[in-house]
Protein backbone atom coordinates (compact mmCIF):
# COMPACT_ATOMS: atom_id res chain seq x y z
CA UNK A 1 -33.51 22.84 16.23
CA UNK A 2 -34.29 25.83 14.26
CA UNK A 3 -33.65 26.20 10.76
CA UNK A 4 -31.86 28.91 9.39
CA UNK A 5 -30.61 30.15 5.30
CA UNK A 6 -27.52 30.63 3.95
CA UNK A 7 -26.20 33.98 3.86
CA UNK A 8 -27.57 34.24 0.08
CA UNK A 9 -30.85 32.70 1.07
CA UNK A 10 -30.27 29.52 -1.04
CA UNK A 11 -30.03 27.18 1.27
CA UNK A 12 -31.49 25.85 5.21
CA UNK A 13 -29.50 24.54 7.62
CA UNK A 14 -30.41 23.17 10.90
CA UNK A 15 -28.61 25.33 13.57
CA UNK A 16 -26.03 23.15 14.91
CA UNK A 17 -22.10 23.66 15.32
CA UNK A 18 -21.15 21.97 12.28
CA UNK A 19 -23.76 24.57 10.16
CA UNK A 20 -22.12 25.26 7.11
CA UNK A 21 -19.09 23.19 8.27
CA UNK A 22 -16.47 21.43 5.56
CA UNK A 23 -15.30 18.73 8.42
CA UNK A 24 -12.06 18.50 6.94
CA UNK A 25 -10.44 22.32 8.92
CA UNK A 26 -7.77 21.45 10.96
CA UNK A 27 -8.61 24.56 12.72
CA UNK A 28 -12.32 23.87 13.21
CA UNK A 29 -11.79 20.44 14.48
CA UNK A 30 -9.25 21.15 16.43
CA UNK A 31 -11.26 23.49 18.44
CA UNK A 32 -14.51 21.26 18.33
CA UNK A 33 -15.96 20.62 21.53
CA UNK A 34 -17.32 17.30 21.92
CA UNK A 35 -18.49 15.07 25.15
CA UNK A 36 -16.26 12.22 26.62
CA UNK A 37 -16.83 8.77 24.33
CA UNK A 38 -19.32 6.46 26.17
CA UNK A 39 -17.79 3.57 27.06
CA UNK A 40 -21.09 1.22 25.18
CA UNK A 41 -20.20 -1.67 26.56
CA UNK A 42 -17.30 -1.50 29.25
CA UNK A 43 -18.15 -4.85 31.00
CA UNK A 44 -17.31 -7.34 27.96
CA UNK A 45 -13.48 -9.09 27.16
CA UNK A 46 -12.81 -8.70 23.76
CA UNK A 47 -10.57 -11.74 23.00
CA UNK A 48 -8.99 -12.36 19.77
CA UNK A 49 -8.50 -15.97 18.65
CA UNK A 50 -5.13 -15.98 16.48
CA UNK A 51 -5.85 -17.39 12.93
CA UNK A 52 -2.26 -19.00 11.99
CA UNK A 53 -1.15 -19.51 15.50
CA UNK A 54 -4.24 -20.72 16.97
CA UNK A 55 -6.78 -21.85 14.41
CA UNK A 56 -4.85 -23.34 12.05
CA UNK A 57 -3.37 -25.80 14.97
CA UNK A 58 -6.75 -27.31 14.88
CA UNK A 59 -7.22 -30.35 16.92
CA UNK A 60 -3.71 -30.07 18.72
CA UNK A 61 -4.74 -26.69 20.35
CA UNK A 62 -8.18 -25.29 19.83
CA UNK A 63 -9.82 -27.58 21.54
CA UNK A 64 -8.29 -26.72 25.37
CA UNK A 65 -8.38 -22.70 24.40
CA UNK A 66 -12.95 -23.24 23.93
CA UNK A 67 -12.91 -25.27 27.20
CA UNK A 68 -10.55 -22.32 28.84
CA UNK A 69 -12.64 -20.04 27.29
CA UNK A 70 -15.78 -21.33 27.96
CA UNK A 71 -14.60 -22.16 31.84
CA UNK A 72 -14.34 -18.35 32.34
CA UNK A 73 -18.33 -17.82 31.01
CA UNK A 74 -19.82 -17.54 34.06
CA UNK A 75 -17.32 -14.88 35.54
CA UNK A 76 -16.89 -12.85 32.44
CA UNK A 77 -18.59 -11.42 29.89
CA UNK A 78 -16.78 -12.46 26.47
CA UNK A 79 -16.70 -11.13 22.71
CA UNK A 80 -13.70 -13.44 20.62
CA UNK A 81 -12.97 -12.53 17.35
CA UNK A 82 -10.94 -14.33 14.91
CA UNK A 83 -8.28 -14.49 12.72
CA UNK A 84 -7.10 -15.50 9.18
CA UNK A 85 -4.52 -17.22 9.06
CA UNK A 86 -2.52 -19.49 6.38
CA UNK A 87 -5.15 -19.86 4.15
CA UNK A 88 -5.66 -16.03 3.92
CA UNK A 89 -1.92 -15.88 2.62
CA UNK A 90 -2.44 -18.49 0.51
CA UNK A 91 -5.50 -16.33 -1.33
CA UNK A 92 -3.24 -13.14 -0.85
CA UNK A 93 -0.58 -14.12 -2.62
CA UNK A 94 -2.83 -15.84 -5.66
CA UNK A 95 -4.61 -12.50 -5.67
CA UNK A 96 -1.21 -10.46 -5.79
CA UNK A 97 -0.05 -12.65 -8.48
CA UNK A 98 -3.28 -11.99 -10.30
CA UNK A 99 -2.99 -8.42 -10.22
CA UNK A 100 -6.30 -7.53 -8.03
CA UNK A 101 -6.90 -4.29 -6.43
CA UNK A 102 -6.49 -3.99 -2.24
CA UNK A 103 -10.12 -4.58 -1.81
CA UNK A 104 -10.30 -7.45 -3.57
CA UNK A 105 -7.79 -9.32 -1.41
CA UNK A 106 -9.22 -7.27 1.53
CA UNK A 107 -12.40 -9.41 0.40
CA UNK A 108 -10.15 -12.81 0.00
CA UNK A 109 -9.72 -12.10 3.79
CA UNK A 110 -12.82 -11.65 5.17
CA UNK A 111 -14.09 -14.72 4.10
CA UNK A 112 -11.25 -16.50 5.59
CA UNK A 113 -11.63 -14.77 9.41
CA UNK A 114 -16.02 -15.64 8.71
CA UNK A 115 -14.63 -19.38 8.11
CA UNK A 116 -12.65 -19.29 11.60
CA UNK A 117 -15.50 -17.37 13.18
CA UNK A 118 -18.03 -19.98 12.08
CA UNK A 119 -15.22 -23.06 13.03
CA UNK A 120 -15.35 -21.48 16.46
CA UNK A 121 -18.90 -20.86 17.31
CA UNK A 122 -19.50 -24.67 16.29
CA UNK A 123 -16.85 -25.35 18.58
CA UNK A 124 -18.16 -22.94 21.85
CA UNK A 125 -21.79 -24.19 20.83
CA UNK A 126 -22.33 -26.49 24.09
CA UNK A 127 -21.40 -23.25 26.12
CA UNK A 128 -23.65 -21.29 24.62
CA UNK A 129 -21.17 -19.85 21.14
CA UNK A 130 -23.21 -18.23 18.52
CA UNK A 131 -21.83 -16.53 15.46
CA UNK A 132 -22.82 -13.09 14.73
CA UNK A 133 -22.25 -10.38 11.79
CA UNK A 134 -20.84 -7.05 12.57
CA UNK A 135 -24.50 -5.22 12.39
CA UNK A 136 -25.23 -7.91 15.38
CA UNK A 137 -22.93 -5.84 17.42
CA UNK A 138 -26.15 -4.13 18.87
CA UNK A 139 -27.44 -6.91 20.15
CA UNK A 140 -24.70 -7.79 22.37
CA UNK A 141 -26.62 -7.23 25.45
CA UNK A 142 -29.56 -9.79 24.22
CA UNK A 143 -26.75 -12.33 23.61
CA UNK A 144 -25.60 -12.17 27.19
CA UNK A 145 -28.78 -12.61 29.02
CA UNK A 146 -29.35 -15.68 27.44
CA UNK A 147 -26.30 -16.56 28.37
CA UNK A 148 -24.29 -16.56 24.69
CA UNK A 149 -20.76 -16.85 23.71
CA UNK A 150 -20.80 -14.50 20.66
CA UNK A 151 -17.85 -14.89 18.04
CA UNK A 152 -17.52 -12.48 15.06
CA UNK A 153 -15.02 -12.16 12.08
CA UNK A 154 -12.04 -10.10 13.21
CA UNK A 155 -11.18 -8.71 9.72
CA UNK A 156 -13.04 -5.12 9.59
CA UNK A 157 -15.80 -4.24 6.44
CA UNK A 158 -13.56 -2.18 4.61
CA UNK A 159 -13.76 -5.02 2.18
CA UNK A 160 -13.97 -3.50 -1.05
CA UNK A 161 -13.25 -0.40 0.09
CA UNK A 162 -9.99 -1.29 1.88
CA UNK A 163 -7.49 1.81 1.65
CA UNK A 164 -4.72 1.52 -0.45
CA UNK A 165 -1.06 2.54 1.06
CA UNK A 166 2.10 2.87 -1.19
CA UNK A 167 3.37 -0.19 -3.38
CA UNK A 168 1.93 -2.87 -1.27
CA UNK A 169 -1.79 -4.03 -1.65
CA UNK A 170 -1.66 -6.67 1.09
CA UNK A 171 -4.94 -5.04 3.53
CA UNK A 172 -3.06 -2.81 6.14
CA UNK A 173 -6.34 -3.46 7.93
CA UNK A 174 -6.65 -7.19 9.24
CA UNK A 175 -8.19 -8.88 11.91
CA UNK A 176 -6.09 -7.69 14.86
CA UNK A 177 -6.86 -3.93 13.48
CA UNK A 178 -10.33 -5.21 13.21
CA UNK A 179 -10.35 -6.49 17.30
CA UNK A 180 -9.04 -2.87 18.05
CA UNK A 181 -11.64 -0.98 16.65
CA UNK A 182 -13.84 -3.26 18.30
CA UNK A 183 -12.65 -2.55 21.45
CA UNK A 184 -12.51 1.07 20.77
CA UNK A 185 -16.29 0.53 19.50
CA UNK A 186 -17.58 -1.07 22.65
CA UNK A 187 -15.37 0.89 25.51
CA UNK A 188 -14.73 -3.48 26.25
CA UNK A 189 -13.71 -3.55 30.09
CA UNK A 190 -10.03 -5.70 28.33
CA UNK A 191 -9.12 -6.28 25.13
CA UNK A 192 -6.67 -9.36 25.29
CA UNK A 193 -5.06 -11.44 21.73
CA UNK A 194 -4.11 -15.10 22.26
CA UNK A 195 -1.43 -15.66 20.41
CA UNK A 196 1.35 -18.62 20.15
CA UNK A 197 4.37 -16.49 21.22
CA UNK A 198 4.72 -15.48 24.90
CA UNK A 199 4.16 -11.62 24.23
CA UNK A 200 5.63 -9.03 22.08
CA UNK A 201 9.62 -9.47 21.38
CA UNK A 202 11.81 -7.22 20.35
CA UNK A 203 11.96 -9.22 16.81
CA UNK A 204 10.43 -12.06 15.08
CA UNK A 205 11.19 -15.13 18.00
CA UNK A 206 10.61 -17.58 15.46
CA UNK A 207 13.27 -15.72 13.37
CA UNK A 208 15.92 -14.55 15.68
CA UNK A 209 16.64 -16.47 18.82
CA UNK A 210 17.92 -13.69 20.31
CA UNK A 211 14.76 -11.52 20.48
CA UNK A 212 14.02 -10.56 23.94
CA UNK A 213 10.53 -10.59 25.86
CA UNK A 214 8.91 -7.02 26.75
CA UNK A 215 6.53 -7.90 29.61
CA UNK A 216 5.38 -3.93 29.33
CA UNK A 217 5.75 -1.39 27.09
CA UNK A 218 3.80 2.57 27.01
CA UNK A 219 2.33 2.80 23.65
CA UNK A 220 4.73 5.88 23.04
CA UNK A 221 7.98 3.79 23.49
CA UNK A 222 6.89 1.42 21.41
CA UNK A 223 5.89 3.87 18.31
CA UNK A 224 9.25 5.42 18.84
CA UNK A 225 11.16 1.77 18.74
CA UNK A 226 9.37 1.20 15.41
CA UNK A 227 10.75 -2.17 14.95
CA UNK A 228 11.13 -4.42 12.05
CA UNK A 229 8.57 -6.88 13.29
CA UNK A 230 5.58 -6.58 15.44
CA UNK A 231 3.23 -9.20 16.99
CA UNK A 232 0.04 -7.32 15.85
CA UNK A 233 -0.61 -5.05 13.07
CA UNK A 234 0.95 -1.92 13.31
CA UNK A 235 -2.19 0.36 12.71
CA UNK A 236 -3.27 -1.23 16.04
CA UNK A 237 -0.61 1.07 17.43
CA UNK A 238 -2.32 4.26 15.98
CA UNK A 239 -5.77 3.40 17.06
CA UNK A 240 -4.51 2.70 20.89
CA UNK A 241 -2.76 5.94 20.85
CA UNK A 242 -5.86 7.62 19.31
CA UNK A 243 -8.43 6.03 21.34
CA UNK A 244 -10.10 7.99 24.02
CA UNK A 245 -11.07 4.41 25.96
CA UNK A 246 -8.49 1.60 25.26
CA UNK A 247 -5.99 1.93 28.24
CA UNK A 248 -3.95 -0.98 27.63
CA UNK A 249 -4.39 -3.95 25.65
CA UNK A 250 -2.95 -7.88 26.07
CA UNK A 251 -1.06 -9.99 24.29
CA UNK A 252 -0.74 -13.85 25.32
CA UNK A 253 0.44 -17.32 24.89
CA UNK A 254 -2.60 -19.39 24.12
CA UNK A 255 -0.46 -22.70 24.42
CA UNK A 256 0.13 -21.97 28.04
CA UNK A 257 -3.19 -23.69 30.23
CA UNK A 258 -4.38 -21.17 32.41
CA UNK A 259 -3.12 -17.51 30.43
CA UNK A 260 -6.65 -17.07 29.06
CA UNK A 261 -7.80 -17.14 32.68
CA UNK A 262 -5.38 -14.99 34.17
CA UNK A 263 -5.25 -12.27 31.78
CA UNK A 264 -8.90 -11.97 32.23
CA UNK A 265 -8.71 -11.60 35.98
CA UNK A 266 -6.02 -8.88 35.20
CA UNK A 267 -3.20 -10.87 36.06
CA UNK A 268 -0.15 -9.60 34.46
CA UNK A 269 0.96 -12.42 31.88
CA UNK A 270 2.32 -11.96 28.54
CA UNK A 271 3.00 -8.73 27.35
CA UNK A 272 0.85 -5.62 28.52
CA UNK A 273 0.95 -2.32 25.68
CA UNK A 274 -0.67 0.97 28.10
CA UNK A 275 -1.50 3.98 27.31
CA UNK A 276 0.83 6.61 27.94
């Protein structure tokens, strides 16, 4: 590319459409032409392995979920991430009590989902599990030809840097936002979140007996309901919507033998969110 001065002659540029660009005119972006997003990866199942209603379970359920799991290796390729759970509450709310910023507890977090990650992998390690760090995303394909499981933390590296949002400085970005832009990352061919609840209900199950099943909701309808509770964090809404690759994502009963195995042979089980 060439390179070219300012008007004044101060500066050089290299000649490109964003020359001289702020990035932040709604007008400029708006009219930014840009190429389809690559789908990087669009072969691998990005599952993610609920922290309070899977891990912490331990023995009573974790072990048939790696055998599922690792039963569907040789069919599919898989990606699990992993949640927090109790013991990230337990940190949040010592955190919150000690007055620490959002990134701080963000922090607290993250090394919960790397315990769960780690807990995993040991678990998936006769089938080939192997823990990786986020900059090991690259080396996904390396990890499949030699036949790996790999498992990463679900909670995304904002970490210290975690944005804050009104009064409350519990991270609005947690592991199931984390397995979203994951999937929105890789172009993943399903992104699917084992859960201990059948699907998404129209309000807390545990809470309100009444709550209703949705089998399948559009991603619109479901922004517009914007109910009380939600099985997944809510700024996983905004990145589906967003997303130029994620057509639908999956939410599951990991208690139930066999879901795992369905959903990824695109069986419709749980609740299914779509893309408008």
């Amino acid at each position: 590319m060439a390179l070219v001065r300012d008007k004044d002659g101060k500066r050089l540029h290299v000649k490109s459409k964003l020359m001289g660009e702020s990035l932040v005119s709604k007008k400029f972006i708006d009219g930014l032409d840009t190429a389809p997003q690559r789908r990087l990866f669009p072969d691998i199942n990005i599952l993610k392995i609920g922290g309070q209603s899977i891990c912490d379970r331990g023995a009573h359920v974790l072990p048939g979920i790696i055998k599922e799991i690792a039963a569907n290796k040789k069919k599919h390729k898989l990606l699990i991430t992993t949640g927090g759970g109790t013991r990230s509450r337990h940190i949040y709310a010592i955190g919150l009590e000690l007055g620490m910023p959002v990134g701080v507890i963000a922090r607290f977090g993250s090394t919960i989902s790397e315990q769960n990650a780690l807990l995993v992998s040991m678990l998936l390690g006769p089938w080939g599990g192997i823990k990786i760090t986020h900059a090991d995303l690259l080396k996904l394909p390396n990890y499949y030809v030699q036949g790996c499981i790999p498992v990463t933390a679900g909670m995304p590296p904002y970490d210290l840097f975690a944005l804050p949002h009104g009064k409350n400085r519990i991270p609005l970005h947690r592991t199931d936002v984390g397995t979203m832009l994951l999937a929105d990352l890789t172009g993943a061919r399903s992104c699917i979140f084992i859960k201990d609840e059948d699907g998404l209900y129209t309000d807390d199950p545990k809470k309100n007996r009444r709550a209703k099943l949705i089998p399948r909701i559009s991603i619109s309808k479901l922004l517009k309901r914007d109910q009380d509770d939600l099985i997944i964090e809510r700024p996983c809404l905004e990145i589906m919507r967003d997303s130029e690759v994620i057509q639908k994502i999956q939410i599951i009963n990991g208690l139930k033998k066999g879901n795992i195995t369905a959903a990824l042979s695109g069986k419709h089980v749980g609740t299914i969110i779509f893309k408008d």
